[in-house]
Protein backbone atom coordinates (compact mmCIF):
# COMPACT_ATOMS: atom_id res chain seq x y z
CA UNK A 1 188.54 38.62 -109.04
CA UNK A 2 187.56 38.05 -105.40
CA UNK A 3 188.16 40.92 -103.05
CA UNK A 4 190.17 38.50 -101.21
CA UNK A 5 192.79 38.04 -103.91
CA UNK A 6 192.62 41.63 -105.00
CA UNK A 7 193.88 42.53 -101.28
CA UNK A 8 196.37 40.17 -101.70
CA UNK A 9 197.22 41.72 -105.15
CA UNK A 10 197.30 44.56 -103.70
CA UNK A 11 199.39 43.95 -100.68
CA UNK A 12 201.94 42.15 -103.11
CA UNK A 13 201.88 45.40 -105.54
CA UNK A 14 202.69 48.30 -102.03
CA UNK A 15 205.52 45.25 -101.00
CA UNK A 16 207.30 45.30 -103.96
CA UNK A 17 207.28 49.49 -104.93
CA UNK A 18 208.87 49.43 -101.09
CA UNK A 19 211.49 46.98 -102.16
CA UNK A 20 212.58 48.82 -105.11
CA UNK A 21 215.37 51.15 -104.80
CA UNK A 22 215.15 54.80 -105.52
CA UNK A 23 211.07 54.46 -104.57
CA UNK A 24 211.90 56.39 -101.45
CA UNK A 25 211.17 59.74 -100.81
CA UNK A 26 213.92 62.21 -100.58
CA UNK A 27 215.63 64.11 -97.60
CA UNK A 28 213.28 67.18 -96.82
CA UNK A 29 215.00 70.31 -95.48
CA UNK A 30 211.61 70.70 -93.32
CA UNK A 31 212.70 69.36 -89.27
CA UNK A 32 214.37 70.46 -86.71
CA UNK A 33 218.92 70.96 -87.56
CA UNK A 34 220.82 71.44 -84.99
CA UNK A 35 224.29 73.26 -85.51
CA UNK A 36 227.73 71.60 -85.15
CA UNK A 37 229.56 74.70 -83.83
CA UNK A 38 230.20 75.42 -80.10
CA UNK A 39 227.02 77.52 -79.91
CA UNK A 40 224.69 74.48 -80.98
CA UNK A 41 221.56 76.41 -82.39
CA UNK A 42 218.77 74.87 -83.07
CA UNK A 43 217.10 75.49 -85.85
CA UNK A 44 213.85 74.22 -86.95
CA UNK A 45 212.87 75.20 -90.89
CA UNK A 46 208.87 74.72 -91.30
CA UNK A 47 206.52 73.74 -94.67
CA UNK A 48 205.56 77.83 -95.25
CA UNK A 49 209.50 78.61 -95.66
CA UNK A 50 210.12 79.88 -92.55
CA UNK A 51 213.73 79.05 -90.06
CA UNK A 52 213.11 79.05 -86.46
CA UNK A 53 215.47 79.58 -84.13
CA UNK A 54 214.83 77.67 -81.18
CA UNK A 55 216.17 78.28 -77.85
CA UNK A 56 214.42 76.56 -74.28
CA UNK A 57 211.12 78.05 -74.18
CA UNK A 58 211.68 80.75 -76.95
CA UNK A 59 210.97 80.43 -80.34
CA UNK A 60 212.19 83.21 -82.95
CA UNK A 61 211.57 83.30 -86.29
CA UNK A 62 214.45 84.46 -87.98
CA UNK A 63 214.94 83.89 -91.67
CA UNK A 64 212.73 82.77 -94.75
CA UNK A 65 213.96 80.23 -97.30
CA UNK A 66 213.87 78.98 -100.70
CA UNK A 67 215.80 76.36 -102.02
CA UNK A 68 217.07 77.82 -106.07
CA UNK A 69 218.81 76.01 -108.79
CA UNK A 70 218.24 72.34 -107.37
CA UNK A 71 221.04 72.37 -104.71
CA UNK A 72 221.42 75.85 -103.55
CA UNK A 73 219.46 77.29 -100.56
CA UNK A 74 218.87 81.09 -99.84
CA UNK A 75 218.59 82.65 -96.65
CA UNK A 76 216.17 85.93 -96.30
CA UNK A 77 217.04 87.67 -92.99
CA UNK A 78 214.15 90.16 -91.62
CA UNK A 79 215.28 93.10 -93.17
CA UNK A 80 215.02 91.00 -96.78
CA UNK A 81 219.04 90.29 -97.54
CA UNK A 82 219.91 87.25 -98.81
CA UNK A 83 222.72 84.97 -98.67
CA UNK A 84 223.07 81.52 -101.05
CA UNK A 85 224.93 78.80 -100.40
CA UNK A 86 225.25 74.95 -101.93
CA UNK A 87 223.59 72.34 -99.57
CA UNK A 88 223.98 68.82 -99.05
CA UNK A 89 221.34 66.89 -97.40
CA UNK A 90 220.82 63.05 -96.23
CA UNK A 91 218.32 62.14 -93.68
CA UNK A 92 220.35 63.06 -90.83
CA UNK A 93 222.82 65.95 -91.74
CA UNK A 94 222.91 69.16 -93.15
CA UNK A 95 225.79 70.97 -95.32
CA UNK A 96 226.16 74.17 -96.69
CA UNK A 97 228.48 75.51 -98.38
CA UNK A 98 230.14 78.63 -99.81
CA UNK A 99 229.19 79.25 -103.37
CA UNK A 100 232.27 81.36 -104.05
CA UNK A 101 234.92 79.33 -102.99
CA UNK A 102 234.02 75.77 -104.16
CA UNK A 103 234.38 73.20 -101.23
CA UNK A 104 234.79 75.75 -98.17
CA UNK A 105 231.95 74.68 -95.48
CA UNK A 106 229.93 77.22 -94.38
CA UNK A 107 228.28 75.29 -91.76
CA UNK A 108 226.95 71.78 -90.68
CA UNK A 109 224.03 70.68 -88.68
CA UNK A 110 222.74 67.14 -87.82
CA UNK A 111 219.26 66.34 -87.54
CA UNK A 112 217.26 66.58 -84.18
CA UNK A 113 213.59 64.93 -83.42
């Protein structure tokens, strides 16, 4: 085979794994979410599990993260606490939820670039 038709071949194969659903990456908790409430925090949760809270020109770190159990995130404050809740995440908004009183929203945050 020519390299001319294997770049076609291969152009043909990357098209078509595109095309197909479900070949798309998932939502990543990793950005920048930006709450709903009055207060609009930003937030900005980083690759090394680390939540930012962002605010003009200051930048606090302020909790550590791990996401447990498949849908359930924990929050480590400074002092090492914890607090779980259920999350739901899409590419542009973030849900969590209380894990001891099924369907009671703890908080939601959209997205921000």
């Amino acid at each position: 085979m020519g390299p001319r038709i294997a770049r076609v071949v291969l152009w043909l194969a990357l098209a078509g794994a595109l095309a197909v659903p479900g070949c798309r990456a998932e939502p990543t908790l990793v950005g920048r979410w930006q709450d709903r409430s009055p207060a609009a925090l930003l937030y900005e949760f980083r690759e090394d599990g680390s939540v930012w809270l962002i605010q003009e020109a200051i930048t606090l770190p302020v909790f550590r993260y791990e996401v447990a159990a498949g849908d359930v995130l924990v929050l480590y404050d400074g002092m090492g606490r914890q607090r779980a809740f259920r999350y739901a995440l899409t590419e542009s908004e973030l849900t969590l939820s209380r894990l001891d009183q099924a369907g009671v929203i703890y908080a939601e945050y959209d997205r921000r670039p």
